[in-house]
Structures are given as structure tokens and as C-alpha cells.
Protein backbone atom coordinates (compact mmCIF):
# COMPACT_ATOMS: atom_id res chain seq x y z
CA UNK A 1 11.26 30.09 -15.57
CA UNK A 2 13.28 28.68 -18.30
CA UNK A 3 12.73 24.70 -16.67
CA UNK A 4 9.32 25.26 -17.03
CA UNK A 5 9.06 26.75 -19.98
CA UNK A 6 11.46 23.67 -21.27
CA UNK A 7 8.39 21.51 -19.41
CA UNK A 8 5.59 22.69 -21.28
CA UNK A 9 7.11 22.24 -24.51
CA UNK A 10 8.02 18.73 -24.03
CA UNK A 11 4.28 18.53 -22.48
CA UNK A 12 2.98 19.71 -25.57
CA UNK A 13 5.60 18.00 -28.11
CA UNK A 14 4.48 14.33 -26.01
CA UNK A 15 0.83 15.79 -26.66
CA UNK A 16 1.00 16.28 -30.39
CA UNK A 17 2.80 13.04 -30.59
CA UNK A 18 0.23 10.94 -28.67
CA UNK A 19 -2.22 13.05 -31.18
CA UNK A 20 -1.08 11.56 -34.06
CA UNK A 21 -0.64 8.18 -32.56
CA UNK A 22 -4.18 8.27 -32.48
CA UNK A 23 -4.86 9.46 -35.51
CA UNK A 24 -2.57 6.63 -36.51
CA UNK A 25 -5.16 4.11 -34.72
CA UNK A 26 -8.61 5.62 -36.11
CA UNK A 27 -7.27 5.16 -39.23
CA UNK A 28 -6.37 1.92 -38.60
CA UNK A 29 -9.88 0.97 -37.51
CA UNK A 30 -11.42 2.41 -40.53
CA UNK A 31 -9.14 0.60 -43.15
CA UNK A 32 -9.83 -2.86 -40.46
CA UNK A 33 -13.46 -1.85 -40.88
CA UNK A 34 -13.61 -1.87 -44.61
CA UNK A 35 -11.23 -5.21 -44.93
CA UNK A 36 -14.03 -7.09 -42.95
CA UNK A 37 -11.85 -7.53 -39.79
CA UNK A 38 -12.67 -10.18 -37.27
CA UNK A 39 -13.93 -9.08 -34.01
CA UNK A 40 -10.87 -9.74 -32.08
CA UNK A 41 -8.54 -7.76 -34.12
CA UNK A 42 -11.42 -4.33 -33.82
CA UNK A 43 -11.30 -5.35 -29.94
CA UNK A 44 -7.44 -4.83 -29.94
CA UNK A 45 -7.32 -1.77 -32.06
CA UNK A 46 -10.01 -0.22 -29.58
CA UNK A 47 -8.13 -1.35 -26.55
CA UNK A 48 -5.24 0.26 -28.24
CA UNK A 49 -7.59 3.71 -29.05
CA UNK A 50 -8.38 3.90 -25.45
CA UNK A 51 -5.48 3.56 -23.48
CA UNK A 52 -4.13 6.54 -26.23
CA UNK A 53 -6.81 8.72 -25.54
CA UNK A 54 -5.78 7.84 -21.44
CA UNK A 55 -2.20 8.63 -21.81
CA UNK A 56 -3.58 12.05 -23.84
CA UNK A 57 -5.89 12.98 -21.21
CA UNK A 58 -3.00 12.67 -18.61
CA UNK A 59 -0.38 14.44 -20.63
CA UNK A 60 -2.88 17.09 -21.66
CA UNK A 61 -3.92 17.87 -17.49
CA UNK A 62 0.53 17.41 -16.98
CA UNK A 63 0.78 20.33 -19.78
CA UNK A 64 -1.63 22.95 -17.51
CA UNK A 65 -0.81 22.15 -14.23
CA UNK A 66 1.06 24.76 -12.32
CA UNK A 67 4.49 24.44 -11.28
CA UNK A 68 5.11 22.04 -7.70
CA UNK A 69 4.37 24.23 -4.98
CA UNK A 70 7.05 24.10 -2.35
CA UNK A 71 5.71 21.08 0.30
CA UNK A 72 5.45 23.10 4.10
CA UNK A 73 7.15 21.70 6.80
């Protein structure tokens, strides 16, 4: 019980920290936005926002899933 307790709080933690990475990023757009950015440096910064919002999806479905069920032989 204790393992997975110790799991979903390091699910959670990596969570919150891919949250504010994020955050991080839409920021970033916004002040690239007002500065008149070219085109290639919004592409990046999206490319950037999506494959954070992937790696939050996937760490947000790791923090609910139950724990391994045994495999039967």
C-alpha cells in the first residue's frame, strides 16, 4: 500500500510539474506574440506546447490507473 501510495505522489508531483512547464510555454507564446515573433519561432513554441500537453495527458491517465494486476499463467 505504501509503494503505491509513494506512486501516486510522484504521479501527481511529475503532473504539477509538467503543469507549470506549460504554463511556462503559454506564457512564452503570449510575450512571442506581442514581440512580433517570426513564424518559425511560434511553430517551435507550439511544437513545444503540444508534446507538454502529450506527456500531461500520459502522466495524468499513469496517476489513475490501478495498480498491475498479477499476469495469469
Amino acid at each position: 500500500m505504501a509503494e503505491r501510495r509513494a506512486k501516486g505522489e510522484a504521479s501527481r508531483m511529475k503532473v504539477e510539474q509538467l503543469m507549470d512547464t506549460l504554463r511556462r510555454l503559454v506564457a512564452q507564446r503570449q510575450a512571442l506574440r506581442d514581440r512580433g515573433a517570426s513564424w518559425v519561432e511560434l511553430e517551435h513554441n507550439r511544437l513545444e506546447i503540444v508534446r507538454g500537453q502529450q506527456e500531461l495527458s500520459r502522466a495524468f491517465i499513469e496517476s489513475h490507473l490501478p495498480e498491475q494486476l498479477p499476469q495469469a499463467a
